[in-house]
Protein backbone atom coordinates (compact mmCIF):
# COMPACT_ATOMS: atom_id res chain seq x y z
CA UNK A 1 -22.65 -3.79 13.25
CA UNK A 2 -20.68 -6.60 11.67
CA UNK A 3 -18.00 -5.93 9.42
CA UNK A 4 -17.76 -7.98 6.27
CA UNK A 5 -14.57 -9.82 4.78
CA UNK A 6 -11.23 -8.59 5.93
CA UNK A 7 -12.84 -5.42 7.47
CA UNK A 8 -12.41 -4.80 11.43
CA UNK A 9 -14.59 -2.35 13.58
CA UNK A 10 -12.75 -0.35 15.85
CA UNK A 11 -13.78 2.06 18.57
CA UNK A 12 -11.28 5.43 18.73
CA UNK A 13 -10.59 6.43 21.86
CA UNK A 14 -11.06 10.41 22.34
CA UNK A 15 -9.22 13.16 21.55
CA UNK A 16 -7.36 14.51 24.80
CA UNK A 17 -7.93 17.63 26.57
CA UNK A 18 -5.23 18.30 27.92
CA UNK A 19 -1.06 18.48 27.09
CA UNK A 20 0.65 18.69 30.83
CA UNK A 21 -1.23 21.51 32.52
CA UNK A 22 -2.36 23.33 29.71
CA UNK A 23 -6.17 22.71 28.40
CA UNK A 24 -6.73 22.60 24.53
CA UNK A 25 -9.68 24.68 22.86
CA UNK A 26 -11.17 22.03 20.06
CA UNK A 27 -9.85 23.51 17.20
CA UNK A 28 -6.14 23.56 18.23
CA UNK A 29 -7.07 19.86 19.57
CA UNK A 30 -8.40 18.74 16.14
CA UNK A 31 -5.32 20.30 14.10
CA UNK A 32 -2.79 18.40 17.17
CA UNK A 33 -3.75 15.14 16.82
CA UNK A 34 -1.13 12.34 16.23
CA UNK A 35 -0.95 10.78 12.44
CA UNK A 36 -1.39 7.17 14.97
CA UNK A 37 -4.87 7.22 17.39
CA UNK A 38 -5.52 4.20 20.03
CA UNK A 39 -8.68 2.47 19.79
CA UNK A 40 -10.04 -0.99 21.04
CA UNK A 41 -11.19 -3.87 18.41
CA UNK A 42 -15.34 -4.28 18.76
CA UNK A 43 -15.43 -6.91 16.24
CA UNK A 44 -13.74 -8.48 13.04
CA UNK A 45 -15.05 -9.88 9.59
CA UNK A 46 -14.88 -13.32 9.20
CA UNK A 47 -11.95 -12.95 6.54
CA UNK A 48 -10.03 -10.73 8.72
CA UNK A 49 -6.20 -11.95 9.21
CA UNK A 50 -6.46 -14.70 6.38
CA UNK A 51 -4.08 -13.14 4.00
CA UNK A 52 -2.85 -10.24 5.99
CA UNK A 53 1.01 -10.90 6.79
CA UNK A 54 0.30 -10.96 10.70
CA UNK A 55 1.77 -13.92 12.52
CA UNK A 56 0.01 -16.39 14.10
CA UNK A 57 0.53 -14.85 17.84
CA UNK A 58 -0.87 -11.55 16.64
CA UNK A 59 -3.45 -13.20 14.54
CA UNK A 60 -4.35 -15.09 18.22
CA UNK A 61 -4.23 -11.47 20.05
CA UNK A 62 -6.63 -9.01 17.95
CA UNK A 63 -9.60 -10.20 19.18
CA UNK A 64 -12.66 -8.11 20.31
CA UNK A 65 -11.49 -5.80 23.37
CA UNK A 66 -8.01 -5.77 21.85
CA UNK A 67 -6.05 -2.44 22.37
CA UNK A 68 -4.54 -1.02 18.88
CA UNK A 69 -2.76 1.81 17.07
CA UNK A 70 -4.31 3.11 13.75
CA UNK A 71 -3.55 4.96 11.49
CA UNK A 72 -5.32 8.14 11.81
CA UNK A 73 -6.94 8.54 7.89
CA UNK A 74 -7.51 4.82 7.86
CA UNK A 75 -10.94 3.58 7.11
CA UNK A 76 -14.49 5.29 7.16
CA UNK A 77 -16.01 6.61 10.47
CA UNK A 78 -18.96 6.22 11.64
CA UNK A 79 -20.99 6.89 14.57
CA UNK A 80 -22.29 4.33 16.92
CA UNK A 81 -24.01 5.28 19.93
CA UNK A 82 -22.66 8.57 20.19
CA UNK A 83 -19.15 6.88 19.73
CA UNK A 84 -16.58 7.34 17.12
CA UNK A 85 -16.06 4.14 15.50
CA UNK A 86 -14.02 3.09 12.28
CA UNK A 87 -14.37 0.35 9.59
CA UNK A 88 -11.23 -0.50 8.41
CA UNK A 89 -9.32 -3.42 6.52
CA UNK A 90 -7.22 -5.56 8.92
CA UNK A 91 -3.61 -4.30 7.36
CA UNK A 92 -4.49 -0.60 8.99
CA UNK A 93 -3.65 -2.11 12.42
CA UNK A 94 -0.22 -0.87 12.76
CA UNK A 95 0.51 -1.92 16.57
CA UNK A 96 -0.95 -3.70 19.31
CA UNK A 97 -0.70 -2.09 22.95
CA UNK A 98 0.46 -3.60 26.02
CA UNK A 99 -2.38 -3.66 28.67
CA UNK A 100 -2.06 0.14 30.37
CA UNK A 101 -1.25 1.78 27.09
């Protein structure tokens, strides 16, 4: 899939199991989850970044196999080989993570 315009793809990471010892049934999972999920770029529109405040650096640094926070309502899902994915417009990136984060 190849987003269009200023839309990126992004693949969410899962939803953890586990809080410190203690193992999370699904439902109290789903209701836990952070406002801000990690996911990794999988590809970019060719208008993505062209009018979207980021500096050149970051511009330079979201590329495909990027590591990013999202907002957690932002953009449509969307499943792609059995994996959560999101289409979303380039200004939903709200952070880039160091490598190990």
């Amino acid at each position: 899939m190849k987003p269009v315009e200023f839309k990126i793809l992004v693949k969410m990471d899962r939803a953890e199991h586990q809080v410190g010892n203690i193992f999370l049934p699904d439902q109290t999972r789903e209701r836990h989850q952070y406002a801000i999920q990690k996911g990794t770029v999988v590809a970019l529109g060719g208008g993505a970044f062209t009018e979207s405040g980021f500096t050149q650096e970051e511009i330079e640094q979201i590329q495909p196999g990027c590591r990013v926070m999202v907002n957690k309502y932002a953009g449509a899902e969307l499943t792609i080989d059995r994996e959560m994915h999101r289409v979303m417009n380039d200004k939903d990136i709200i952070g880039i993570l160091e490598e190990g984060e």
